[in-house]
C-alpha atoms as a PDB file:
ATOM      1  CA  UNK A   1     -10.228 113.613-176.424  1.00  0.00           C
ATOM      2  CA  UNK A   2     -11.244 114.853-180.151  1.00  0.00           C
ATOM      3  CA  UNK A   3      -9.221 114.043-183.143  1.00  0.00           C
ATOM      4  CA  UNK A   4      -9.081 115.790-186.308  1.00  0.00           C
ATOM      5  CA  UNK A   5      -7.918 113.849-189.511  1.00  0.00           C
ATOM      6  CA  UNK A   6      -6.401 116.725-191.659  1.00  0.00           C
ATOM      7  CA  UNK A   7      -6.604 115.821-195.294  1.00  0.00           C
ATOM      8  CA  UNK A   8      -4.559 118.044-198.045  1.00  0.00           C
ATOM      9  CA  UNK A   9      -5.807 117.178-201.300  1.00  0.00           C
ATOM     10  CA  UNK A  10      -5.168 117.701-205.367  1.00  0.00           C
ATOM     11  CA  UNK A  11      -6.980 116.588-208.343  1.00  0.00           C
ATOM     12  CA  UNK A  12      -6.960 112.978-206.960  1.00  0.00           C
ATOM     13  CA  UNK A  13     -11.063 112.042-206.405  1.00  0.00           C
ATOM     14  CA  UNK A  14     -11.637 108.520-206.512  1.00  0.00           C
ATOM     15  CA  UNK A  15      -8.690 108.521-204.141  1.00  0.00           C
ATOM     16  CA  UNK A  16      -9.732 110.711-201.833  1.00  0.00           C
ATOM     17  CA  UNK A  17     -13.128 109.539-201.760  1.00  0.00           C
ATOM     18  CA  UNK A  18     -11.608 106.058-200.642  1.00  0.00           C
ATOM     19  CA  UNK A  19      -9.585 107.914-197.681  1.00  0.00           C
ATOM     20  CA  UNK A  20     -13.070 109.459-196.566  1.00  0.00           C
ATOM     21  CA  UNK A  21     -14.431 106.454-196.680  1.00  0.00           C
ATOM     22  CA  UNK A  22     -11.978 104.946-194.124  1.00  0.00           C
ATOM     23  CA  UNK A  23     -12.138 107.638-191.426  1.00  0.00           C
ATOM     24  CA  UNK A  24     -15.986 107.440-191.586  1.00  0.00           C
ATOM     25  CA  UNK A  25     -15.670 103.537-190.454  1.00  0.00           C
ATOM     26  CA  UNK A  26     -14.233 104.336-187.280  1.00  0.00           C
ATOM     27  CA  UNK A  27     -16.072 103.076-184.195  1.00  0.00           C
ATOM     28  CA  UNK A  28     -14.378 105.771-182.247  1.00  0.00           C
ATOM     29  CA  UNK A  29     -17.367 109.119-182.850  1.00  0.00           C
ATOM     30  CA  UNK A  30     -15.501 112.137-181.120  1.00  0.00           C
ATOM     31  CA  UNK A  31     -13.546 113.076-184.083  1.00  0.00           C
ATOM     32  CA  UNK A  32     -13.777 115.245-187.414  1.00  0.00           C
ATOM     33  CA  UNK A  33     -12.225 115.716-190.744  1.00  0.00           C
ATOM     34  CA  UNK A  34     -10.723 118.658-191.689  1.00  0.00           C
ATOM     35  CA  UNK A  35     -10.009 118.597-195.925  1.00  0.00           C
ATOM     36  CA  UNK A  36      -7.827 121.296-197.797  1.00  0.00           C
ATOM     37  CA  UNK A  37      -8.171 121.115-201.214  1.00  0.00           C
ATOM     38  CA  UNK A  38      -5.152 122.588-202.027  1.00  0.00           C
ATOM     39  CA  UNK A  39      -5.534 124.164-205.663  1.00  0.00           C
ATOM     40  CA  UNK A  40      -7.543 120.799-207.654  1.00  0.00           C
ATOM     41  CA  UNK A  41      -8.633 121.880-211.233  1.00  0.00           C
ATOM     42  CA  UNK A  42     -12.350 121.028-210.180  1.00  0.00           C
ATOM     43  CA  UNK A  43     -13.431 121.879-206.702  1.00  0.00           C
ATOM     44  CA  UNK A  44     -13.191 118.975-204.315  1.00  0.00           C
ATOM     45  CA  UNK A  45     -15.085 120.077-201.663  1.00  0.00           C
ATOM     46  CA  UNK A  46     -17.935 120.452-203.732  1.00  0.00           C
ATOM     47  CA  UNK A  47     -17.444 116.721-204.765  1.00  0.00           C
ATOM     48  CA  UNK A  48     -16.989 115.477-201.029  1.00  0.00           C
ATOM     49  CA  UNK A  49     -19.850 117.750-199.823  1.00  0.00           C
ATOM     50  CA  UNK A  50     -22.151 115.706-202.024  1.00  0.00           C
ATOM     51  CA  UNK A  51     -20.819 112.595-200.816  1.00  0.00           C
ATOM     52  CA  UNK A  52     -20.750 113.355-196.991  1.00  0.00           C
ATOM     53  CA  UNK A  53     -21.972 115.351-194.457  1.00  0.00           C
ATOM     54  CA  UNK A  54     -20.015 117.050-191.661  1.00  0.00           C
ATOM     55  CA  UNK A  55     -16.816 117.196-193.540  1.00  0.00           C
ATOM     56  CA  UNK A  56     -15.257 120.426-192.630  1.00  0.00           C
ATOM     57  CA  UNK A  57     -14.154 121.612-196.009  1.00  0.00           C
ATOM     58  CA  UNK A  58     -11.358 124.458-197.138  1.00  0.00           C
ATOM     59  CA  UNK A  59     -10.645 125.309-201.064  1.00  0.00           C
ATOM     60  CA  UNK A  60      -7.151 127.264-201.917  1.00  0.00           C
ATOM     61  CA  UNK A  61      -7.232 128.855-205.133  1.00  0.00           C
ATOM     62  CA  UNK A  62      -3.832 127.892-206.128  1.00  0.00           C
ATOM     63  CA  UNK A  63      -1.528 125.159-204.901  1.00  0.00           C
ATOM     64  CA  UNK A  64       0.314 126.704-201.926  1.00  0.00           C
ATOM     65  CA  UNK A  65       2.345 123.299-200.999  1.00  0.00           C
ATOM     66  CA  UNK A  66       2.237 120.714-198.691  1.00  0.00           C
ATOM     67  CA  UNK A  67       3.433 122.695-195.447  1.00  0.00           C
ATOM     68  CA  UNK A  68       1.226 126.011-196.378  1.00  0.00           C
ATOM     69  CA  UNK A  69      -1.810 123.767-197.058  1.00  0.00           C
ATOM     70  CA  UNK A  70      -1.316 121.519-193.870  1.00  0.00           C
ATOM     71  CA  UNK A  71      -1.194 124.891-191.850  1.00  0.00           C
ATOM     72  CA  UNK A  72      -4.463 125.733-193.201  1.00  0.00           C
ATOM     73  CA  UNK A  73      -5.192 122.346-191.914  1.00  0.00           C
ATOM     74  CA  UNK A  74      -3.938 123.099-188.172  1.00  0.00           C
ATOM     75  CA  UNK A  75      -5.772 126.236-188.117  1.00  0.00           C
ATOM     76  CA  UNK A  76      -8.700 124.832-188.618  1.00  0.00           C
ATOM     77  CA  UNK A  77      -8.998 121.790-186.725  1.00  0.00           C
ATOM     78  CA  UNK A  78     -10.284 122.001-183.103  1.00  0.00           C
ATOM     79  CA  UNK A  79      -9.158 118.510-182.083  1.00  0.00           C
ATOM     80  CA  UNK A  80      -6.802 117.538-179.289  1.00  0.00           C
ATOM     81  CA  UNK A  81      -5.153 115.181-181.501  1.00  0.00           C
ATOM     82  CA  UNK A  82      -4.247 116.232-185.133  1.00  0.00           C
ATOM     83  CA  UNK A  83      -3.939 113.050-187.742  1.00  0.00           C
ATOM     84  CA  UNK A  84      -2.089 113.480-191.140  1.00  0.00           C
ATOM     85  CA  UNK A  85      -2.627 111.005-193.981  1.00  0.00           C
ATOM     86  CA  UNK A  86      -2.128 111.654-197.551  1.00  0.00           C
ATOM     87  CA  UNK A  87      -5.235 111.812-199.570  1.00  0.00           C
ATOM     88  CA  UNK A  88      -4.093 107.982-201.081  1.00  0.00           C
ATOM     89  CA  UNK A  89      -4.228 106.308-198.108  1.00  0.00           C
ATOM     90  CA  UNK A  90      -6.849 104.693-196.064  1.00  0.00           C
ATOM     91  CA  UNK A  91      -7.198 103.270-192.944  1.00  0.00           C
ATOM     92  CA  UNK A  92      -7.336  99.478-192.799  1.00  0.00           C
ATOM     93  CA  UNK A  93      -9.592  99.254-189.587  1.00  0.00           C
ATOM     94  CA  UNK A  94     -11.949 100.811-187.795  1.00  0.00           C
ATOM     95  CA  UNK A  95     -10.610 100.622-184.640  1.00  0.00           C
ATOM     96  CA  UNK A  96      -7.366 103.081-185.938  1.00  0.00           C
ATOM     97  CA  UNK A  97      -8.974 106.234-184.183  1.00  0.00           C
ATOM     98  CA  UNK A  98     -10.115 104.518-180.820  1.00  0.00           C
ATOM     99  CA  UNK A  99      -6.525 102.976-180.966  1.00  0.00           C
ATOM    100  CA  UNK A 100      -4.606 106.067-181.278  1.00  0.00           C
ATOM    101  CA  UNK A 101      -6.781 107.679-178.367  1.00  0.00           C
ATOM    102  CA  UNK A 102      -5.862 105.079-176.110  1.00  0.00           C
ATOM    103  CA  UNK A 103      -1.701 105.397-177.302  1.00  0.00           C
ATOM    104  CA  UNK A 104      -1.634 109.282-176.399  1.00  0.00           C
ATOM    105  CA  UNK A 105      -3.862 108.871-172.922  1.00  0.00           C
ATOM    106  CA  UNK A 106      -1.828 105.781-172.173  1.00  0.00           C
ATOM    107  CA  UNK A 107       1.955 108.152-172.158  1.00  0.00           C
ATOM    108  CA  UNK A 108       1.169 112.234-171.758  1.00  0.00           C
ATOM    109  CA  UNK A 109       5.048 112.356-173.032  1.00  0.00           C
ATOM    110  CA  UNK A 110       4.326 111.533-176.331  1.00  0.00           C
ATOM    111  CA  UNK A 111       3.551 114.340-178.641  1.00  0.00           C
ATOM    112  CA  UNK A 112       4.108 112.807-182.214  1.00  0.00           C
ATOM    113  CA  UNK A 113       2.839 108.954-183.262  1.00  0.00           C
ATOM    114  CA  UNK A 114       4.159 107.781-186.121  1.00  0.00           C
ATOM    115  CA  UNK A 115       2.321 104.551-187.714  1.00  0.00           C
ATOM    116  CA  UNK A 116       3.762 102.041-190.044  1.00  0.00           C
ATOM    117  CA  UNK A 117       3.263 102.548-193.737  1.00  0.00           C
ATOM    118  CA  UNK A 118       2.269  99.498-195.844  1.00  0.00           C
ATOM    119  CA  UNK A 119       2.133  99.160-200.017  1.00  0.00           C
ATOM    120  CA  UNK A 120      -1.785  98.674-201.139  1.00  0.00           C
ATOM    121  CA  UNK A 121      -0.111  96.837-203.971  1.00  0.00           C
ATOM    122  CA  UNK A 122       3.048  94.448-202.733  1.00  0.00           C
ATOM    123  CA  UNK A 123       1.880  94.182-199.542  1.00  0.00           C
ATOM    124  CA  UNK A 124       5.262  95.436-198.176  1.00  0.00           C
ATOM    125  CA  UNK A 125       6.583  97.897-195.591  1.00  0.00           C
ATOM    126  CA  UNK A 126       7.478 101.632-197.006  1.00  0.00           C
ATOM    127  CA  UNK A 127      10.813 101.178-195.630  1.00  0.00           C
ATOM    128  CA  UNK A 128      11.663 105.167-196.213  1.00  0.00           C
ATOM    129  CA  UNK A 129       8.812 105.668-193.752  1.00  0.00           C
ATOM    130  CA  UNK A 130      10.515 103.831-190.836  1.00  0.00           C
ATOM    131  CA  UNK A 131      12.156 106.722-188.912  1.00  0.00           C
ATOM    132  CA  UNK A 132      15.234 105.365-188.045  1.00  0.00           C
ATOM    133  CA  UNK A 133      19.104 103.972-190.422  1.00  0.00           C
ATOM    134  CA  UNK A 134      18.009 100.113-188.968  1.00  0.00           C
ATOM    135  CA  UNK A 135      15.270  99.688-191.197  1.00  0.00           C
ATOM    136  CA  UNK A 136      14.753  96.105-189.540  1.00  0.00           C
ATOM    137  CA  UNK A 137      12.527  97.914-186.930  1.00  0.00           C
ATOM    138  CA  UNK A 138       9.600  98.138-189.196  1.00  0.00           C
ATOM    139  CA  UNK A 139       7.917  95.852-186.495  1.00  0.00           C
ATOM    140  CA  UNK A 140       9.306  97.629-182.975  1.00  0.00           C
ATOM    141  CA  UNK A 141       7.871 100.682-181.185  1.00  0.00           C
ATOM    142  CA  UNK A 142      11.010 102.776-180.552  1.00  0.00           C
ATOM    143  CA  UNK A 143      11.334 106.501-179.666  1.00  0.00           C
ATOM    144  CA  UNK A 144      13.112 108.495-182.267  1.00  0.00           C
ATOM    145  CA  UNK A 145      14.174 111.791-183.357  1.00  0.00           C
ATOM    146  CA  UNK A 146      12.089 112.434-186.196  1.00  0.00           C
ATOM    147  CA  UNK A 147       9.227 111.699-187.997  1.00  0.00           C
ATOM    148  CA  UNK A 148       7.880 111.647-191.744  1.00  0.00           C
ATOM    149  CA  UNK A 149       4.506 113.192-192.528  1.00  0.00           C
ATOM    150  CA  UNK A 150       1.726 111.514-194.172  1.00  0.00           C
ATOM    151  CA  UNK A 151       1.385 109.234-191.059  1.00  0.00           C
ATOM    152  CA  UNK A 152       1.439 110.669-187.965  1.00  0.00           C
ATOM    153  CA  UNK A 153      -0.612 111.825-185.210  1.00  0.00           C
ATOM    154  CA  UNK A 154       0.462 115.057-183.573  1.00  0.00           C
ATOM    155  CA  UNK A 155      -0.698 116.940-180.395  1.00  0.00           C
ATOM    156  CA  UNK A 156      -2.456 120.249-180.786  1.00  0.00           C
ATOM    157  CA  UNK A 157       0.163 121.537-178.176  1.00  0.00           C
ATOM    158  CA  UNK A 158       3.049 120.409-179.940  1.00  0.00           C
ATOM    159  CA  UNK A 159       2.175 123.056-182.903  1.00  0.00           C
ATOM    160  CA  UNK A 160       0.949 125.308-180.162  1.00  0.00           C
ATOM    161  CA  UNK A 161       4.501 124.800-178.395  1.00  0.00           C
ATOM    162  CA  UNK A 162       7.041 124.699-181.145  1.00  0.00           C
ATOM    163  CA  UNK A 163       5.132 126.542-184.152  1.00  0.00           C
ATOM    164  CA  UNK A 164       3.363 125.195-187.369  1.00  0.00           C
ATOM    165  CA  UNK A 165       5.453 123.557-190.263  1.00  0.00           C
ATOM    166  CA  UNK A 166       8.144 125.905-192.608  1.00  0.00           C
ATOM    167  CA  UNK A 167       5.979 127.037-195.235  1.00  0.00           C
ATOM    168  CA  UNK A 168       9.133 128.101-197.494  1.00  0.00           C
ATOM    169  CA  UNK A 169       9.581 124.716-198.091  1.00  0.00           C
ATOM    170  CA  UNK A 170       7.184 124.004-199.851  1.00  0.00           C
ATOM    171  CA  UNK A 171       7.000 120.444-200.097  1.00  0.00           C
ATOM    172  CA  UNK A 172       9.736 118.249-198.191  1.00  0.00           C
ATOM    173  CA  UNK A 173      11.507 117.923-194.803  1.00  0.00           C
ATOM    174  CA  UNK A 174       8.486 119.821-193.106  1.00  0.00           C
ATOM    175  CA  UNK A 175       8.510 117.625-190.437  1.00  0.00           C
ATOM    176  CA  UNK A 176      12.146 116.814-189.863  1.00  0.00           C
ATOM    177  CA  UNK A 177      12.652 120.563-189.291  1.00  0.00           C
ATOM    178  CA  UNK A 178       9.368 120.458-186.994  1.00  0.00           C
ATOM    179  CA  UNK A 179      11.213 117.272-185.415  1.00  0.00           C
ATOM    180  CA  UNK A 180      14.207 119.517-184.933  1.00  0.00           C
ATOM    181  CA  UNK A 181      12.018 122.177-182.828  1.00  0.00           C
ATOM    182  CA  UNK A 182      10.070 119.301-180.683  1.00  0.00           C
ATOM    183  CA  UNK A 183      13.838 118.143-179.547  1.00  0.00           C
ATOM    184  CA  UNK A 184      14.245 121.178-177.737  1.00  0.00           C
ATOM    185  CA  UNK A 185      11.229 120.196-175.764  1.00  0.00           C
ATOM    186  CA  UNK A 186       9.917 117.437-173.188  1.00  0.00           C
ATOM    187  CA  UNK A 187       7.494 116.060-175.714  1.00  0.00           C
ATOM    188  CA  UNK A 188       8.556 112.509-177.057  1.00  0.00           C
ATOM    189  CA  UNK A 189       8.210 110.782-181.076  1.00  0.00           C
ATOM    190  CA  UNK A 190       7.531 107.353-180.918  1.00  0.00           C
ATOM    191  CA  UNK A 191       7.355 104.835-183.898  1.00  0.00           C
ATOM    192  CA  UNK A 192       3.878 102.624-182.880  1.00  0.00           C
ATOM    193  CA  UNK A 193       3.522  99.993-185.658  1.00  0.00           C
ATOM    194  CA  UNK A 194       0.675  98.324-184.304  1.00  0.00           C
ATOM    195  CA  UNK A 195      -1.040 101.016-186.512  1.00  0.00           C
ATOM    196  CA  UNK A 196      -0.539 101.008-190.027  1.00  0.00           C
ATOM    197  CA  UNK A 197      -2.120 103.189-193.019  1.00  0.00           C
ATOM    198  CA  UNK A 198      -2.287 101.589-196.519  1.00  0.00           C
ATOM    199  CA  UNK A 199      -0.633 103.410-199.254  1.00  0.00           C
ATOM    200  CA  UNK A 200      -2.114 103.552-202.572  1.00  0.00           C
ATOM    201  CA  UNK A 201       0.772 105.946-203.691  1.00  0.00           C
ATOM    202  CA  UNK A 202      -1.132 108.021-205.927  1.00  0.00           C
ATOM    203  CA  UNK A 203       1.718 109.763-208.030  1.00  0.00           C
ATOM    204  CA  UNK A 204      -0.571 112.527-209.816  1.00  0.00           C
ATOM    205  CA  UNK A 205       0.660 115.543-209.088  1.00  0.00           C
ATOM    206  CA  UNK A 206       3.760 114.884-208.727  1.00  0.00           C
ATOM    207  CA  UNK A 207       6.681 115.891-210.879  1.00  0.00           C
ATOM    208  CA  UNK A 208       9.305 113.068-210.534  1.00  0.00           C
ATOM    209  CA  UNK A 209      12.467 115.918-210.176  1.00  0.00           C
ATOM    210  CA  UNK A 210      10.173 117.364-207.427  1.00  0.00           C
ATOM    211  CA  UNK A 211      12.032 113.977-204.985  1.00  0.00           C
ATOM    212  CA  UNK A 212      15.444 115.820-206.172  1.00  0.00           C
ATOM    213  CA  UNK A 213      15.221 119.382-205.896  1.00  0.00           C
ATOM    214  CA  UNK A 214      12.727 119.983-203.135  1.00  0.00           C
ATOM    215  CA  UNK A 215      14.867 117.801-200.645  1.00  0.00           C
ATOM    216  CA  UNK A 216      17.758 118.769-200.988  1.00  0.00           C
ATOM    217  CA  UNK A 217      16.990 122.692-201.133  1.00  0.00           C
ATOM    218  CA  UNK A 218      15.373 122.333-198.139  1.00  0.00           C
ATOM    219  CA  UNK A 219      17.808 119.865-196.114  1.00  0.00           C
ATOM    220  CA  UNK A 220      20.388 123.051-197.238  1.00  0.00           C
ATOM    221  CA  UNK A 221      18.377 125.320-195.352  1.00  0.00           C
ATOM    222  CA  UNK A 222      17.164 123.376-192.576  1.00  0.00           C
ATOM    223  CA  UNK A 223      20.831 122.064-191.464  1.00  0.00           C
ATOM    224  CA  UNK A 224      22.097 125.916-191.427  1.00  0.00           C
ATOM    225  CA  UNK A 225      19.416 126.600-188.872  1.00  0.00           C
ATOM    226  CA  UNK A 226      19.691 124.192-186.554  1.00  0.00           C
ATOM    227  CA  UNK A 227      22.798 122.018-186.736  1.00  0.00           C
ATOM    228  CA  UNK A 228      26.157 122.589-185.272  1.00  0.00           C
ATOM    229  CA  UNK A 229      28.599 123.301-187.960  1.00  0.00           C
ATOM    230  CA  UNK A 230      30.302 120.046-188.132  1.00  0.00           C
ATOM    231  CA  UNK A 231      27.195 118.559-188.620  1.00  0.00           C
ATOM    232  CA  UNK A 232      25.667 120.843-191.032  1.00  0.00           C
ATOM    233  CA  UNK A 233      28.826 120.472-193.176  1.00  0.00           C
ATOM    234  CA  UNK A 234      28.885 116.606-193.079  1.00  0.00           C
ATOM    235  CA  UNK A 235      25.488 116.447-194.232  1.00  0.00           C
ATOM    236  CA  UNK A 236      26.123 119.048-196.960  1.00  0.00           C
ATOM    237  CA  UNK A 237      28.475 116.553-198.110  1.00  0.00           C
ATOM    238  CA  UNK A 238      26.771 113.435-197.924  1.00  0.00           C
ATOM    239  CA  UNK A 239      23.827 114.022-198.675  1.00  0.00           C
ATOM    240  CA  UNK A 240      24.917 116.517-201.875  1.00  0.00           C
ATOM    241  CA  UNK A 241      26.624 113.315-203.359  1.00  0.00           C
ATOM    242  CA  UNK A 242      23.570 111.014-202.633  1.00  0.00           C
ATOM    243  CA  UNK A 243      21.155 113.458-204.529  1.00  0.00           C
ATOM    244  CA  UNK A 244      24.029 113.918-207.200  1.00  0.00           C
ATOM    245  CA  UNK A 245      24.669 110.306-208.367  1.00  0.00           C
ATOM    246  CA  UNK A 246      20.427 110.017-208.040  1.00  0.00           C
ATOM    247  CA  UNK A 247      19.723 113.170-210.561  1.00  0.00           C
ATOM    248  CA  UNK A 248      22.704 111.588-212.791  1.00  0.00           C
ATOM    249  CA  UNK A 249      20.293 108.595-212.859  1.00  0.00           C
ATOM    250  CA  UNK A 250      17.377 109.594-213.261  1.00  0.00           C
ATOM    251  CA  UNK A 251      18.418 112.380-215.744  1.00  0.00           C
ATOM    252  CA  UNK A 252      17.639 115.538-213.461  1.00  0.00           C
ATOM    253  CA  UNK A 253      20.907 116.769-213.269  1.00  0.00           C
ATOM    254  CA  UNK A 254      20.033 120.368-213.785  1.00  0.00           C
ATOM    255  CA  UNK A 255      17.238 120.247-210.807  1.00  0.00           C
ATOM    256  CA  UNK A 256      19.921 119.429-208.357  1.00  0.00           C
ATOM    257  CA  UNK A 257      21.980 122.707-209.748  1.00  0.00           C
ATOM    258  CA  UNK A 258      19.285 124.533-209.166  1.00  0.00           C
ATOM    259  CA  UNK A 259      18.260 123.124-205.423  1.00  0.00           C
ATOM    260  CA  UNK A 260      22.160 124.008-204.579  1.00  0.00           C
ATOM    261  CA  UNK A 261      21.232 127.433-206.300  1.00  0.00           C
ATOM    262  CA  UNK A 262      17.995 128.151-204.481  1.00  0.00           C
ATOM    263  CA  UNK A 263      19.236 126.631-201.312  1.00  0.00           C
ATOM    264  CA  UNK A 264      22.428 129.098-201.359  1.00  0.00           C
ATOM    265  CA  UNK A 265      20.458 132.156-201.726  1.00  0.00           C
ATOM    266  CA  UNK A 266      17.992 131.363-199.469  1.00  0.00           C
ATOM    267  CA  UNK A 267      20.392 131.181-197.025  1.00  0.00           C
ATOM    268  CA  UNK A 268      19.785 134.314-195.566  1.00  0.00           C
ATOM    269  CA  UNK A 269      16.880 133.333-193.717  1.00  0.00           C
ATOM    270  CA  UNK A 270      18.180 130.554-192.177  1.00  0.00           C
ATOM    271  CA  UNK A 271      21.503 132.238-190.572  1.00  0.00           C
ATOM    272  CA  UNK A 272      18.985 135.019-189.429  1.00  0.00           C
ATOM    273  CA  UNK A 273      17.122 132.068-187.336  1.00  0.00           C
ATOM    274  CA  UNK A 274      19.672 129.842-186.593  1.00  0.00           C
ATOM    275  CA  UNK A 275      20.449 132.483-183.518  1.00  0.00           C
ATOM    276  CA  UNK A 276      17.096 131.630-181.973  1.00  0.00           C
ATOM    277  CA  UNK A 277      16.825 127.970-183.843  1.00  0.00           C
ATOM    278  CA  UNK A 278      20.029 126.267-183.150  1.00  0.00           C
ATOM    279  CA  UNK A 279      20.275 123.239-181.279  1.00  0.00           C
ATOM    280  CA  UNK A 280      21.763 123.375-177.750  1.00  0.00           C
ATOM    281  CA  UNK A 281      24.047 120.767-176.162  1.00  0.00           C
ATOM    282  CA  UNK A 282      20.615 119.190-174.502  1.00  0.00           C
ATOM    283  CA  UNK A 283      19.133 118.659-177.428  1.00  0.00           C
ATOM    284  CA  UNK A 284      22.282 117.035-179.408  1.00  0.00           C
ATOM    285  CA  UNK A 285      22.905 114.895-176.918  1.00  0.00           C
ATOM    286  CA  UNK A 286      18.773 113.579-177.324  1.00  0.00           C
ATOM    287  CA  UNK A 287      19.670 113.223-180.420  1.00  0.00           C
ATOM    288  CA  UNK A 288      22.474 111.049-179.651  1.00  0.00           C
ATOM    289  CA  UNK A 289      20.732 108.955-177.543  1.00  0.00           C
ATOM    290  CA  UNK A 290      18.383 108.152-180.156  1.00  0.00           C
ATOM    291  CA  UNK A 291      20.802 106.998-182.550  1.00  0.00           C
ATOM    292  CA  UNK A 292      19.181 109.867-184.873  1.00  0.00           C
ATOM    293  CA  UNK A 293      20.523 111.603-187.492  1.00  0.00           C
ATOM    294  CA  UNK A 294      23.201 114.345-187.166  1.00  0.00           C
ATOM    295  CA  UNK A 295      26.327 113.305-189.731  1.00  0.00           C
ATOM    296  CA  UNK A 296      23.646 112.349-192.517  1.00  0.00           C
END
């Protein structure tokens, strides 16, 4: 079974060059790295190429996002298993590849991992990476509903099954509208915290009223393509007044204007999918079962 750690990247060397580092370690040979340099000011894979050999390297001109450079990503990697990490973490062992190997022969049903995330510098859980609203679980494997990205380990089939990740988005909910898609389907997302990536939580590159718009616009458009009605309005609602009182706060008012904006005229392209898109009575009821998120 071949992995392929996919690595999108931007301006953020010494970092990267740390996460490299990691993935070389492992004990576990029958795997590759697949880096998308997604738009850097200076060419990464020139940098990396210096630094190591057999690193299968892709440079974008311009920043295309998160989803559109993580395609790139898929495209090109010819493992069986496909690993995401953010170019700021690393792997803490070297055992992590041999580990997740053994998880995905172990249960053919599962067709997302998704690891625990731990602070580099408090030591401490990233509880908004715990897919699930009891946050105590940081510790317990659970199936769920969903998954985050920057931590995960995906089938090739999944993508092959269910499609790669909504490049409109940009960056943001990617993989809780993938998440939405694998419901419809046999294969299974399961929380396994006996692996964890460290997060150095790089925040170059980043625009802080990037956490405001991008979500929301995108939660607009995802919920009007998949969810029932009921459910797309209740989540309009709550979620509208969490990223309200947040933009009040952090003085980004006018960002979450506009992500109502975009999100309203995009909505076009969602209605014209949400024919072929929209969750069925099966897949609610998964849902359901998994205590997963529908109201909010």
């Amino acid at each position: 079974m071949k992995v392929s750690y996919i690595i999108l990247t931007c301006n953020r060397s010494d970092e990267l060059l740390e996460c490299i580092k990691s993935i070389k370690s492992q004990t576990y040979r029958n795997q590759e790295i697949v880096l998308i340099d997604n738009g850097s000011k200076e060419d990464q894979t020139k940098f990396i190429s210096t630094k190591f050999k057999r690193v299968k390297c892709v440079r974008l001109k311009t920043n295309t996002g998160v989803c559109a450079g993580r395609n790139v990503g898929i495209k090109h990697a010819s493992g069986d298993i496909l690993v995401f990490l953010d170019d700021d973490e690393i792997l803490p062992s070297k055992y992590v590849t041999k580990r997740i190997v053994d998880k995905f022969k172990s249960d053919s049903s599962i067709g997302v991992l998704t690891f625990k995330v731990v602070n580099f510098f408090d030591k401490k859980v990233e509880r908004r990476t715990i897919p699930s609203k009891n946050k105590e679980l940081a510790e317990s494997e659970f199936e769920t509903s969903y998954f985050l990205g920057g931590a995960n380990a995906t089938r090739k089939e999944v993508f092959n099954e269910c499609g790669l990740l909504a490049e409109r988005f940009f960056y943001s909910m990617e993989e809780s509208d993938l998440s939405y898609r694998i419901m419809k389907t046999n294969h299974r997302i399961v929380y396994y915290p006996k692996i964890k990536f460290i997060h150095k939580h790089s925040l170059k590159q980043r625009k802080a009223w990037q956490h405001i718009y991008y979500p929301f616009r995108n939660r607009i458009w995802m919920i009007t393509k998949y969810l029932p009605w009921r459910y797309a309005l209740s989540q309009l609602i709550i979620w509208g007044a969490y990223y309200f009182q947040l933009s009040l706060r952090q003085g980004f008012i006018r960002y979450y204007f506009k992500s109502i904006y975009d999100g309203f005229n995009g909505l076009n392209t969602s209605l014209r999918l949400r024919e072929e898109f929209r969750l069925d009575s099966v897949a609610i009821r998964k849902i359901k079962k998994l205590n997963g998120r529908l109201l909010y």
